[in-house]
Protein backbone atom coordinates (compact mmCIF):
# COMPACT_ATOMS: atom_id res chain seq x y z
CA UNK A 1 -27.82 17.64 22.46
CA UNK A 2 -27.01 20.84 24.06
CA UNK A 3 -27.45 20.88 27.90
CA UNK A 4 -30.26 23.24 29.70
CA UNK A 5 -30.78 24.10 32.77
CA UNK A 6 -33.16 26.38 33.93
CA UNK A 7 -32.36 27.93 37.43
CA UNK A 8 -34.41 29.83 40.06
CA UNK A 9 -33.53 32.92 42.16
CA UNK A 10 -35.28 35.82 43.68
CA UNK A 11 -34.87 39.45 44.48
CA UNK A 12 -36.50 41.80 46.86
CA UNK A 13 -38.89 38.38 47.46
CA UNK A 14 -39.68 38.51 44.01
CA UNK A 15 -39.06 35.04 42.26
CA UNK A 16 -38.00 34.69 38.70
CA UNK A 17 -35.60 32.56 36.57
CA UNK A 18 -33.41 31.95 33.31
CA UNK A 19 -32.37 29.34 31.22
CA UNK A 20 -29.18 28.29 30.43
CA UNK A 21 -27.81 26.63 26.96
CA UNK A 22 -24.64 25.30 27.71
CA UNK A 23 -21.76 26.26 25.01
CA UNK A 24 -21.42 23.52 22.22
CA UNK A 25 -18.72 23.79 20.60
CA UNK A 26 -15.19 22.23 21.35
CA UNK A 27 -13.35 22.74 24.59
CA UNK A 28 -10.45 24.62 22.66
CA UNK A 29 -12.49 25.77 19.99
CA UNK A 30 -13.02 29.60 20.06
CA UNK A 31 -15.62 31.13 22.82
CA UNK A 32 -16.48 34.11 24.47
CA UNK A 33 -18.35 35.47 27.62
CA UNK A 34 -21.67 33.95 28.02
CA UNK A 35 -24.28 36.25 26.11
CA UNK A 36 -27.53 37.24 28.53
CA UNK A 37 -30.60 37.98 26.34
CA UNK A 38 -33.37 40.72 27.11
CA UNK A 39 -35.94 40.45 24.98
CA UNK A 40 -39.01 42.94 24.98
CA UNK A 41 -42.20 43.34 27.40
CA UNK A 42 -43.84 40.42 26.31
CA UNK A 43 -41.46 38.07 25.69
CA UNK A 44 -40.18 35.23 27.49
CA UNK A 45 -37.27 32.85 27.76
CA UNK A 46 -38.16 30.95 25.28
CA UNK A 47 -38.68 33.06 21.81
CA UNK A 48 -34.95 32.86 20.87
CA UNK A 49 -33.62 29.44 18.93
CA UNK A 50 -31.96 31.64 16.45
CA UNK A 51 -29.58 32.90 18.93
CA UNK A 52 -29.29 29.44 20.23
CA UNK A 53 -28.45 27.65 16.98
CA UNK A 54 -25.48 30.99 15.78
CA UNK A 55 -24.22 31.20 19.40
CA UNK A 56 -24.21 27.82 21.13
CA UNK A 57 -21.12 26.85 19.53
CA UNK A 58 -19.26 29.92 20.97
CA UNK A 59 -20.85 30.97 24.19
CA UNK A 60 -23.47 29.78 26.71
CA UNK A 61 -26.78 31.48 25.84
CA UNK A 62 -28.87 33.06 28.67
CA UNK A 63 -32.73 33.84 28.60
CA UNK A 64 -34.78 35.08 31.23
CA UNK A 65 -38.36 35.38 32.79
CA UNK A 66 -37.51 38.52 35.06
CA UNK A 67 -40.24 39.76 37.58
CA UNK A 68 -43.27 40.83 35.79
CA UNK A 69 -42.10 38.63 32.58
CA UNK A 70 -43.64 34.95 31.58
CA UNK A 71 -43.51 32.94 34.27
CA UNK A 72 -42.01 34.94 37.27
CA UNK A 73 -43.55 37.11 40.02
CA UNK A 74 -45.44 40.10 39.18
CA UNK A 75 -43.64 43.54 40.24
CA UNK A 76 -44.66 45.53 42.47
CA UNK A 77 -46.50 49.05 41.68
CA UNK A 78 -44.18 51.48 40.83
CA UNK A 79 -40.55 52.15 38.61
CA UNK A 80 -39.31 48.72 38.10
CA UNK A 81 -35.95 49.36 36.57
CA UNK A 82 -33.88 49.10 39.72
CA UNK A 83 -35.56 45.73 40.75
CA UNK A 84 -34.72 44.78 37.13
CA UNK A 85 -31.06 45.75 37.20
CA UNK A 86 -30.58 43.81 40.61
CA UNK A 87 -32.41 40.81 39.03
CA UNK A 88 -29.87 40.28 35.84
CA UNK A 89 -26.90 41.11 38.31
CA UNK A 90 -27.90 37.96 40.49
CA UNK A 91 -28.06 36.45 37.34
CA UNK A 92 -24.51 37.42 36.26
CA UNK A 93 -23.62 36.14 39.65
CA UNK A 94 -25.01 32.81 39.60
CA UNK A 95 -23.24 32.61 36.61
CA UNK A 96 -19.93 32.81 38.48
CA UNK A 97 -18.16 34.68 35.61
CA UNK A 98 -16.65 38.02 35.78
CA UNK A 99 -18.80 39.94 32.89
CA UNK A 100 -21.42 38.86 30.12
CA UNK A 101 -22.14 39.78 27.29
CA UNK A 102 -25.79 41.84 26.52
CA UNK A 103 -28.12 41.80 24.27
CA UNK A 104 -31.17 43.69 25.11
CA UNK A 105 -34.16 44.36 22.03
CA UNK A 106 -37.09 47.06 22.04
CA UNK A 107 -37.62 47.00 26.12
CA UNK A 108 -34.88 44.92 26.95
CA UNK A 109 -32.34 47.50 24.78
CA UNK A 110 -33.62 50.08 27.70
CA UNK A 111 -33.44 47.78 30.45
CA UNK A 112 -29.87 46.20 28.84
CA UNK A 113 -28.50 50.11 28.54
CA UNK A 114 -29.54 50.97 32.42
CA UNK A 115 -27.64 47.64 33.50
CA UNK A 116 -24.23 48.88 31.79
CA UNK A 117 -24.62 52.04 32.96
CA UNK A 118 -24.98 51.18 36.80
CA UNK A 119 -22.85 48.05 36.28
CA UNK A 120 -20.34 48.80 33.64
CA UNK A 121 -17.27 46.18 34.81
CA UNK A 122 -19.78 43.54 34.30
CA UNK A 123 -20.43 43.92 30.99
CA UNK A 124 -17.64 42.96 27.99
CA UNK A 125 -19.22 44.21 25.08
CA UNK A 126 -23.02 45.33 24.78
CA UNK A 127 -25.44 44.98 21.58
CA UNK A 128 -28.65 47.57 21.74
CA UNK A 129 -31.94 46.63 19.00
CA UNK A 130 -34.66 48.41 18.08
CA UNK A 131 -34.10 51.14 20.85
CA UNK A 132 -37.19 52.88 22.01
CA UNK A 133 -35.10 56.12 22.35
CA UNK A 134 -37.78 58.31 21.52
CA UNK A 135 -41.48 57.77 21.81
CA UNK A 136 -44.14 60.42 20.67
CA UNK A 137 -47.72 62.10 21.68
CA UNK A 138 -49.87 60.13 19.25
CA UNK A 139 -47.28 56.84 19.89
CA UNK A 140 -48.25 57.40 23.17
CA UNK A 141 -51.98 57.97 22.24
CA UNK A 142 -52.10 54.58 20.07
CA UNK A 143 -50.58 52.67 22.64
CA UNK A 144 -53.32 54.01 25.43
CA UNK A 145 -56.12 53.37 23.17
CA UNK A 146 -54.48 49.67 22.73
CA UNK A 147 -54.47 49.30 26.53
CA UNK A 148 -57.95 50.33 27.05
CA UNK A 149 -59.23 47.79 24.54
CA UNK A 150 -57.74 45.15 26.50
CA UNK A 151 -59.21 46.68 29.98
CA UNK A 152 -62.33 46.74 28.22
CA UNK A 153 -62.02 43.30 27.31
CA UNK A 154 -61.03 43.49 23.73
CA UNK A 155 -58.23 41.54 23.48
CA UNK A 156 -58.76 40.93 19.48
CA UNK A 157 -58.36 44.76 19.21
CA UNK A 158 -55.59 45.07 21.72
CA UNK A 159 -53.49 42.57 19.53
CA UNK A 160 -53.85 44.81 16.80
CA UNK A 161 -53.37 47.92 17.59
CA UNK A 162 -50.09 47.08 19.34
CA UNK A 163 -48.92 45.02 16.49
CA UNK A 164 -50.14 47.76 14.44
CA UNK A 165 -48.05 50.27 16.78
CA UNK A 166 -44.60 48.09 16.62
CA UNK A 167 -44.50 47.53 12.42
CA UNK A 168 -44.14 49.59 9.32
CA UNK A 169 -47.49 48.90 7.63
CA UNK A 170 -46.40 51.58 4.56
CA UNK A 171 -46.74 49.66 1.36
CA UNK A 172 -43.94 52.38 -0.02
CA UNK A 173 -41.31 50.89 2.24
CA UNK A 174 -40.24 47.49 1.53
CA UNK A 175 -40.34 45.12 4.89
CA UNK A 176 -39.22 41.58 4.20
CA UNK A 177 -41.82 38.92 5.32
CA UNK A 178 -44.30 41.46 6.73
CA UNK A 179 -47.42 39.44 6.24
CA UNK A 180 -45.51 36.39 8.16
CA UNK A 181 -43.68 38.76 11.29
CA UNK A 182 -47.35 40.72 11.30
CA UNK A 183 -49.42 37.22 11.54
CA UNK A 184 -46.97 36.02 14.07
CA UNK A 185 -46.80 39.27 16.27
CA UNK A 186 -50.45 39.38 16.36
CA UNK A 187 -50.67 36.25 17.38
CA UNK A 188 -48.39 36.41 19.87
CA UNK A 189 -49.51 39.23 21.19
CA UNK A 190 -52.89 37.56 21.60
CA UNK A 191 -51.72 34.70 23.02
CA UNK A 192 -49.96 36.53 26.01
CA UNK A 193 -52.53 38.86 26.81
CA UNK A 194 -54.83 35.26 27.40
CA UNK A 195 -52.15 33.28 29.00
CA UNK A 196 -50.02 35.52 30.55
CA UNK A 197 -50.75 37.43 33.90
CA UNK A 198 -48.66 39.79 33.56
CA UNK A 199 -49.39 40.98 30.19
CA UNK A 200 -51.64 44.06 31.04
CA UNK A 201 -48.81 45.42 33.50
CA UNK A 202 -46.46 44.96 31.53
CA UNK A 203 -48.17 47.34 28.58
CA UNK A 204 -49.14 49.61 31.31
CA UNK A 205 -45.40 49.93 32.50
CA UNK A 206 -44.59 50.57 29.04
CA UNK A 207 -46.52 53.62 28.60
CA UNK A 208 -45.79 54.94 32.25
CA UNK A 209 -42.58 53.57 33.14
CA UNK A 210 -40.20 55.20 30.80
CA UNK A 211 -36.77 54.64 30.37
CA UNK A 212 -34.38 57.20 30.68
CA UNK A 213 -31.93 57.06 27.84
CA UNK A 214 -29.37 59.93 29.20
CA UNK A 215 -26.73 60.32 31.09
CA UNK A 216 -24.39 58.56 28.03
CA UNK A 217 -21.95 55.15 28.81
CA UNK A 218 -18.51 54.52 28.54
CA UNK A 219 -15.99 51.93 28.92
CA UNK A 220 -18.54 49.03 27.37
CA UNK A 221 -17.69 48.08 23.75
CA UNK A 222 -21.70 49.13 21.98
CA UNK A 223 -23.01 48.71 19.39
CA UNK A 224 -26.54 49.82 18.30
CA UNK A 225 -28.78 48.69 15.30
CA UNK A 226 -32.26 48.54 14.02
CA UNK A 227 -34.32 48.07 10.58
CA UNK A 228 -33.89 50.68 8.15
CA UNK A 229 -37.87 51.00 8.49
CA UNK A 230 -38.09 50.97 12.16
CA UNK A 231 -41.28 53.28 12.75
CA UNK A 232 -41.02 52.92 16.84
CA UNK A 233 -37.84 55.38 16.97
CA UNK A 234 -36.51 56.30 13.81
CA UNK A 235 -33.23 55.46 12.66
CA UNK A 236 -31.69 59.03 13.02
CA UNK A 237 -32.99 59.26 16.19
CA UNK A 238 -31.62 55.69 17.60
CA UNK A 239 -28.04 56.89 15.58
CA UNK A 240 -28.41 60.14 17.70
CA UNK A 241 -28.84 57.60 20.92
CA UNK A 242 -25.98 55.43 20.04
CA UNK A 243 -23.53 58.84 19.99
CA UNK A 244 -24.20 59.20 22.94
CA UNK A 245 -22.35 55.96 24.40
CA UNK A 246 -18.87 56.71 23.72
CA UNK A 247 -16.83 54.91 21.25
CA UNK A 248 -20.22 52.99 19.96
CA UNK A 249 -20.77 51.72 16.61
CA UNK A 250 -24.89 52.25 14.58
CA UNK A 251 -26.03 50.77 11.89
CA UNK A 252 -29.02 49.59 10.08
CA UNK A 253 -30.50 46.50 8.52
CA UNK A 254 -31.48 46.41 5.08
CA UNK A 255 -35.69 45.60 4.26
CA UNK A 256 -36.55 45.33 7.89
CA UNK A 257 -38.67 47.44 10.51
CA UNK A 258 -38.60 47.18 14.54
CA UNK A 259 -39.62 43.85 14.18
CA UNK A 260 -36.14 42.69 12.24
CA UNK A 261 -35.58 40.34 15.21
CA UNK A 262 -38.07 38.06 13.13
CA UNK A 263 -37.92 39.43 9.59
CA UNK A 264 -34.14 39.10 9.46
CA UNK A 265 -33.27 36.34 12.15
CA UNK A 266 -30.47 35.27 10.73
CA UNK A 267 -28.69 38.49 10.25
CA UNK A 268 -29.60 39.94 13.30
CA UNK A 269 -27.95 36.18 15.03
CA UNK A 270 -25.04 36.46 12.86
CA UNK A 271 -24.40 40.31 13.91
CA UNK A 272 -24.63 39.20 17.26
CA UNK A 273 -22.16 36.66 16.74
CA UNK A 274 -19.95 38.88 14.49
CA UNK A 275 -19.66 41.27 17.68
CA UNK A 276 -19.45 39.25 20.95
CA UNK A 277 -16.34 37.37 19.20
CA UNK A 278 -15.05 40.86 17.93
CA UNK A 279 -14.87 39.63 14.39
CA UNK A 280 -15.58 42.07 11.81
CA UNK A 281 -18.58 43.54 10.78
CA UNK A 282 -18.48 44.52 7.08
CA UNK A 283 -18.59 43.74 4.51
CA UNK A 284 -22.22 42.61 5.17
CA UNK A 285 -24.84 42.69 2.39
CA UNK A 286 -27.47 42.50 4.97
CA UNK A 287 -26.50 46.13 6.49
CA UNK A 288 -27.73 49.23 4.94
CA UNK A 289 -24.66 50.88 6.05
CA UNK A 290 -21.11 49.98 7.34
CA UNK A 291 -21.76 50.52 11.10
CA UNK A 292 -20.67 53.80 12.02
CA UNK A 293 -18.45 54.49 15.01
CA UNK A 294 -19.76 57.80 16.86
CA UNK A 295 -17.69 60.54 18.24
CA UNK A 296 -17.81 61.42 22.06
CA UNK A 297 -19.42 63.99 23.79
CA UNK A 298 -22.62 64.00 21.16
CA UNK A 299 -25.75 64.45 22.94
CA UNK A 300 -29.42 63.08 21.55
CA UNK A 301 -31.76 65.43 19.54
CA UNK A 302 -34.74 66.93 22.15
């Protein structure tokens, strides 16, 4: 069995933790950096055994409750992204390596994207999903009518209007397992909003508390994908993001939407894999397109 620890720190008095899965595979086996996982606004430590299962055998595999996430201490009013960056810094120094490798999805791809910029010698080699580069008036309308339901008390129609608000529902565009990732999303969704205390924050933040996606990145091996169907930020537009970070690679997975993390586990884990051991990426039948390498200097679409 694989070893796990799970380890406590703190920053500005805040108190969080993460969970280590120590690497399984042979001591002179092939291995890379251990890779640090960011998951979105309502996800926790624990929603990842299909990165654990691809990349135990090559790396030690790193989830987190930051402040304001799962289990840790709620943040304190205000931008949060600075207390954020600290927080996976301490992690990547109770680690006691030199760099990491970063995975960040949906929030966690803005969160993951703000620690390379500030911290770039820390990072090896950094994988952005689902990017919420771009978010509209009426997403922005949807997603305050969602958070009134639940202030109202209406957590049945806050869990679906978000789920709703993160999936392509167009029966036009082919999404594989739909019914299953929009049964589970829901659900999950529910369940944090009645279990979790920091689950009303947390949507809150997500409307006011917006990322800033300029400014560009270099020096950090990127790359940058999302379903062909994502319907949070459109493909072109998260392409148009990725050109921005020089020397970065885009591409696209086949019959999937924002929520290919679930629909297309497998290929999302074995993408992950492919990059933090530098192996290459194509052929892949899973991709939609051979990942594209952008050209500096590109800037995003207004």
């Amino acid at each position: 069995m694989p070893e796990e620890t799970v380890r406590s720190l703190s920053v500005d008095g805040l108190r969080y933790s993460y969970r280590v899965l120590r690497r399984t595979g042979p001591d002179t086996g092939p291995h890379t950096e251990p890779v640090v996982v960011l998951g979105g606004a309502l996800q926790g430590m624990l929603g990842w055994p299909q990165m654990d299962g691809r990349l135990g055998p090559v790396a030690n595999v790193v989830t987190a409750d930051l402040p304001g996430m799962g289990s840790a201490a709620p943040l304190p009013p205000g931008p949060s992204a600075d207390i954020l960056c600290a927080a996976v810094t301490r992690i990547i120094d109770d680690l006691g390596v030199p760099r990491i490798n970063l995975f960040g999805f949906s929030y966690g791809a803005a969160l993951a994207f703000r620690c390379a910029q500030h911290n770039p010698g820390r990072i090896a080699r950094l994988m952005l999903g689902g990017v919420p580069a771009h978010i509209t008036e009426a997403q922005r309308a949807h997603w305050q009518c969602a958070t009134d339901r639940l202030a109202a008390g209406d957590r049945e129609g806050f869990a679906t209007l978000v789920t709703e608000a993160l999936m392509c529902l167009d029966p036009d565009r082919y999404v594989a397992r739909r019914d299953l990732a929009y049964r589970y999303v829901r659900r999950s969704m529910l369940h944090a909003v009645e279990h979790s205390p920091h689950a009303a924050d947390s949507m809150f933040r997500s409307l006011g508390d917006r990322p800033d996606f300029s400014g560009g990145l270099s020096g950090v091996p990127a790359l940058v994908f999302t379903g062909e169907h994502d319907t949070v930020t459109s493909a072109e537009r998260q392409r148009a993001f990725a050109a921005t970070i020089r020397g970065s690679r885009f591409t696209t997975i086949r019959d999937a939407d924002h929520w290919v993390v679930l629909e297309k586990a497998d290929e999302v884990a074995e993408l992950v894999l492919r990059f933090f051991t530098d192996r290459p990426l194509e052929p892949a039948g899973y991709l939609s397109a051979v990942p594209h390498q952008s050209h500096p200097g590109v800037r995003p679409r207004p």
